[in-house]
N, C-alpha and C. Protein backbone atom coordinates (compact mmCIF):
# COMPACT_ATOMS: atom_id res chain seq x y z
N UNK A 1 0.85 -1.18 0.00
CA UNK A 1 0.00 0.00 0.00
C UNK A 1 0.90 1.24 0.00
N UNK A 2 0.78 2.40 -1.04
CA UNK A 2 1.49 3.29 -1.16
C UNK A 2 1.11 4.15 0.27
N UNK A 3 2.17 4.96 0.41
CA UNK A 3 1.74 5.96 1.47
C UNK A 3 1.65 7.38 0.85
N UNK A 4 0.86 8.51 1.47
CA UNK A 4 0.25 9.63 1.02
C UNK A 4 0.86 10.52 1.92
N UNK A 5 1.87 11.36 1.10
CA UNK A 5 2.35 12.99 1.70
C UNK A 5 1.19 13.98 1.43
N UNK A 6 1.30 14.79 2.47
CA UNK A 6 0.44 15.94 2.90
C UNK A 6 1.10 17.01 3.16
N UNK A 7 0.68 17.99 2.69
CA UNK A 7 1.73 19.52 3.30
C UNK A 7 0.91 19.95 4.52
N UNK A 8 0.42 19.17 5.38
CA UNK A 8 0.15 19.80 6.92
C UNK A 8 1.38 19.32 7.74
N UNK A 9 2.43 20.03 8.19
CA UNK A 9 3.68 19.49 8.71
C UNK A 9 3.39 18.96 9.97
N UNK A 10 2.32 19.26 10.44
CA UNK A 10 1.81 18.85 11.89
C UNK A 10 1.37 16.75 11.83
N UNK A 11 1.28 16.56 10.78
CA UNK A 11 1.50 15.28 10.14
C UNK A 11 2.23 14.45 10.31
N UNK A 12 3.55 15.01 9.81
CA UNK A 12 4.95 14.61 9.92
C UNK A 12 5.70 14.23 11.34
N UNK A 13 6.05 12.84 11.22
CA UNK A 13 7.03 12.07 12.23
C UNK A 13 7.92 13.28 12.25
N UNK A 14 8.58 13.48 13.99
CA UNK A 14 9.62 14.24 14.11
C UNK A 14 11.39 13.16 13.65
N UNK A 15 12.00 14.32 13.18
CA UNK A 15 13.15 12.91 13.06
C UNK A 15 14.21 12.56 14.06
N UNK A 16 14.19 11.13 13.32
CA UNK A 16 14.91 10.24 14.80
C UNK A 16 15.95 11.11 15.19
N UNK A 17 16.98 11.05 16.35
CA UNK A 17 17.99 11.38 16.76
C UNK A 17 19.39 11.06 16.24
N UNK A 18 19.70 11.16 15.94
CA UNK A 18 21.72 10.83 15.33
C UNK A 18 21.93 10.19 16.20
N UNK A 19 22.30 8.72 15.71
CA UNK A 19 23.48 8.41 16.83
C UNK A 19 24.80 8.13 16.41
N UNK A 20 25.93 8.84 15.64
CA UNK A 20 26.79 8.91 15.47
C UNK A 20 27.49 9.83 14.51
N UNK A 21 28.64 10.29 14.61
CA UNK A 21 28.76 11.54 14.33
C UNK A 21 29.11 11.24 12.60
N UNK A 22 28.77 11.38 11.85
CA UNK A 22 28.62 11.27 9.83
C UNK A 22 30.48 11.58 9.82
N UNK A 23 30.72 12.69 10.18
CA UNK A 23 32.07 13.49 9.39
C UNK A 23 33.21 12.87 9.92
N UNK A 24 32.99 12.08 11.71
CA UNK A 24 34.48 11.24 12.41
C UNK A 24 33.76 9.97 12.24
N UNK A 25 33.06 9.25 11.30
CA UNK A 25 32.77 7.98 11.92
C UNK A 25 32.79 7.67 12.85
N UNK A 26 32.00 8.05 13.61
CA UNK A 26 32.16 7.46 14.96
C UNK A 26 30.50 7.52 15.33
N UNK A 27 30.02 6.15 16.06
CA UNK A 27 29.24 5.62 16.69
C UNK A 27 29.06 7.18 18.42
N UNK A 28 28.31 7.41 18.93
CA UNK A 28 28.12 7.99 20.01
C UNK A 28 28.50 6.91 20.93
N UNK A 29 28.29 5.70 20.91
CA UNK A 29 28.74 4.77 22.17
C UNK A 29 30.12 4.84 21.97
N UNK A 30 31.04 4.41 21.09
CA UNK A 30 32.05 4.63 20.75
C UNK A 30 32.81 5.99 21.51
N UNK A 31 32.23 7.40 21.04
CA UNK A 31 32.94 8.30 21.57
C UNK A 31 32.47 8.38 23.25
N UNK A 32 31.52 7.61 23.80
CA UNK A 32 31.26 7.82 25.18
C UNK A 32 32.16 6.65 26.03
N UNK A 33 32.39 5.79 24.97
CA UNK A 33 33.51 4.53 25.77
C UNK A 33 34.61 5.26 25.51
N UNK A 34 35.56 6.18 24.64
CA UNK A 34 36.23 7.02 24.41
C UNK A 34 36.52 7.91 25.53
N UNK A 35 35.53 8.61 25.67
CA UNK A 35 35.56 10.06 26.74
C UNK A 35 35.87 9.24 28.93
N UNK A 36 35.01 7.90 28.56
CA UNK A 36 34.98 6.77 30.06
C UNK A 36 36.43 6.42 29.82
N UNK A 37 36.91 5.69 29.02
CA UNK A 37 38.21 4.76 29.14
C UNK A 37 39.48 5.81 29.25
N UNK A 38 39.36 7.08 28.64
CA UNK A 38 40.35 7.90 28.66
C UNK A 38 40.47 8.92 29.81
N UNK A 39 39.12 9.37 30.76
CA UNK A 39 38.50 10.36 31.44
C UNK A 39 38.98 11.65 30.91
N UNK A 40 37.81 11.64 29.80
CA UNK A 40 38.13 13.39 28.95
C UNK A 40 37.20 13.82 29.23
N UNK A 41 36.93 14.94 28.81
CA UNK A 41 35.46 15.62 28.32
C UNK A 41 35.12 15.44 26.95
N UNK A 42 34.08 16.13 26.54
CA UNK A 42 33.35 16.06 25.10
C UNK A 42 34.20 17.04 24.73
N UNK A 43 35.08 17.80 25.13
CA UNK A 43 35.88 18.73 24.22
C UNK A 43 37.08 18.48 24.12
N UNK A 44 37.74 17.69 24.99
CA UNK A 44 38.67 16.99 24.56
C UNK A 44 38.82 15.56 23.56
N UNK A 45 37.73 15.36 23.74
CA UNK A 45 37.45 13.82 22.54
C UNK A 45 37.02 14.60 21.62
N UNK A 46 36.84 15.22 21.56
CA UNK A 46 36.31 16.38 20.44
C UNK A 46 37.80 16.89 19.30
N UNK A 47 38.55 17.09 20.56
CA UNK A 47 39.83 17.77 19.47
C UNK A 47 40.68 16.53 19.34
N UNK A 48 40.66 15.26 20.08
CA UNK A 48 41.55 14.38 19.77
C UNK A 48 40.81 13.91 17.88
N UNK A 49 39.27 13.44 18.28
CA UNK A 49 39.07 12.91 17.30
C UNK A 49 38.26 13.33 15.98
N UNK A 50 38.23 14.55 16.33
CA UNK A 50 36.96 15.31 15.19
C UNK A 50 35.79 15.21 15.83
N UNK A 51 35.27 14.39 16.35
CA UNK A 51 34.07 14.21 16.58
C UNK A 51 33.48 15.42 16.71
N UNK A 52 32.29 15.73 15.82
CA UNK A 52 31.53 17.19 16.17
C UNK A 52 32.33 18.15 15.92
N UNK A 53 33.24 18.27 15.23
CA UNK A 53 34.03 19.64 15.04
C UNK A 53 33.36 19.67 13.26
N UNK A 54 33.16 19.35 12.59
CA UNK A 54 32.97 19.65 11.13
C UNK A 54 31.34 20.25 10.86
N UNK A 55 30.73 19.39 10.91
CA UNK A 55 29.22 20.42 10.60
C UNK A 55 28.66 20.50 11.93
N UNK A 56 28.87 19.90 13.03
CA UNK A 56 28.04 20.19 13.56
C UNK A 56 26.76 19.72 14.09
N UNK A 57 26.26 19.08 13.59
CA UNK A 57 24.61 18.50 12.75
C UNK A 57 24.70 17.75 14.46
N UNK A 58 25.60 16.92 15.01
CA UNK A 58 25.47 15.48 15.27
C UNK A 58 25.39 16.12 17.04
N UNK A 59 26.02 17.42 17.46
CA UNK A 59 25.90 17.77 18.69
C UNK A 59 25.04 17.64 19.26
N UNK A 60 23.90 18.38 19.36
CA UNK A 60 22.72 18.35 20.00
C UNK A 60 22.31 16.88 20.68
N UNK A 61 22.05 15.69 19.64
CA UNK A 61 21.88 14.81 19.69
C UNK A 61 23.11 13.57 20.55
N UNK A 62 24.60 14.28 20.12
CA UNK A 62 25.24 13.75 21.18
C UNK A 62 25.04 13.92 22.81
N UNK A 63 25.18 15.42 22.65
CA UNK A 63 24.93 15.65 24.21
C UNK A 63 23.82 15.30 24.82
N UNK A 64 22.62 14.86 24.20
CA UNK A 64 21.56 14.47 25.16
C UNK A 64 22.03 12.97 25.37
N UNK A 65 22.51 12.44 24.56
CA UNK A 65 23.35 10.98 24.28
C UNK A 65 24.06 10.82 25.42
N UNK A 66 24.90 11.86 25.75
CA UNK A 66 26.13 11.27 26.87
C UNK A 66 25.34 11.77 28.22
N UNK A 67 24.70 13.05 28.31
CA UNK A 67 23.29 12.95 29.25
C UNK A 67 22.58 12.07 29.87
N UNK A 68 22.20 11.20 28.86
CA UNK A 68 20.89 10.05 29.12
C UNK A 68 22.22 8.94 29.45
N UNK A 69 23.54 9.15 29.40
CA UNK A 69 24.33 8.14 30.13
C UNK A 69 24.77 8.71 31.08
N UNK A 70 25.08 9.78 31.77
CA UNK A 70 25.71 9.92 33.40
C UNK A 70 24.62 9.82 34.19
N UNK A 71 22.92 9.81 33.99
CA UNK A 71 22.14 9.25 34.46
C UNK A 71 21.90 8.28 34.46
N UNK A 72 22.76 6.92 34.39
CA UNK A 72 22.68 5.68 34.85
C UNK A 72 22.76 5.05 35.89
């Protein structure tokens, strides 16, 4: 069964969350076993590995990422 677009955006699924950063290959679990095994911050795994330094796009979605993990 085909599916039917509508221009009411109120319609539209919000989109999923990133989980890994496109521009360092890298998985978000990856850079959070990264930031644990090394004890950095996100700005130091940041300048070691790119992660999140090129567009950008993948931040937001990281930081609620490593968020929803120091609340474990």
């Amino acid at each position: 069964m085909a599916s039917t677009l509508t221009s009411d955006p109120t319609e539209l699924a919000p989109p999923k969350p990133m989980t890994h950063c496109e521009c360092a290959s890298m998985s978000f679990e990856e850079i959070a076993r990264r930031m644990e095994a090394q004890r950095i911050t996100l700005g130091e795994c940041a300048r070691r590995t790119g992660c999140g330094q090129t567009c950008t796009a993948c931040l937001p979605d990281l930081q609620a990422f490593l968020g929803t993990r120091r609340n474990r």
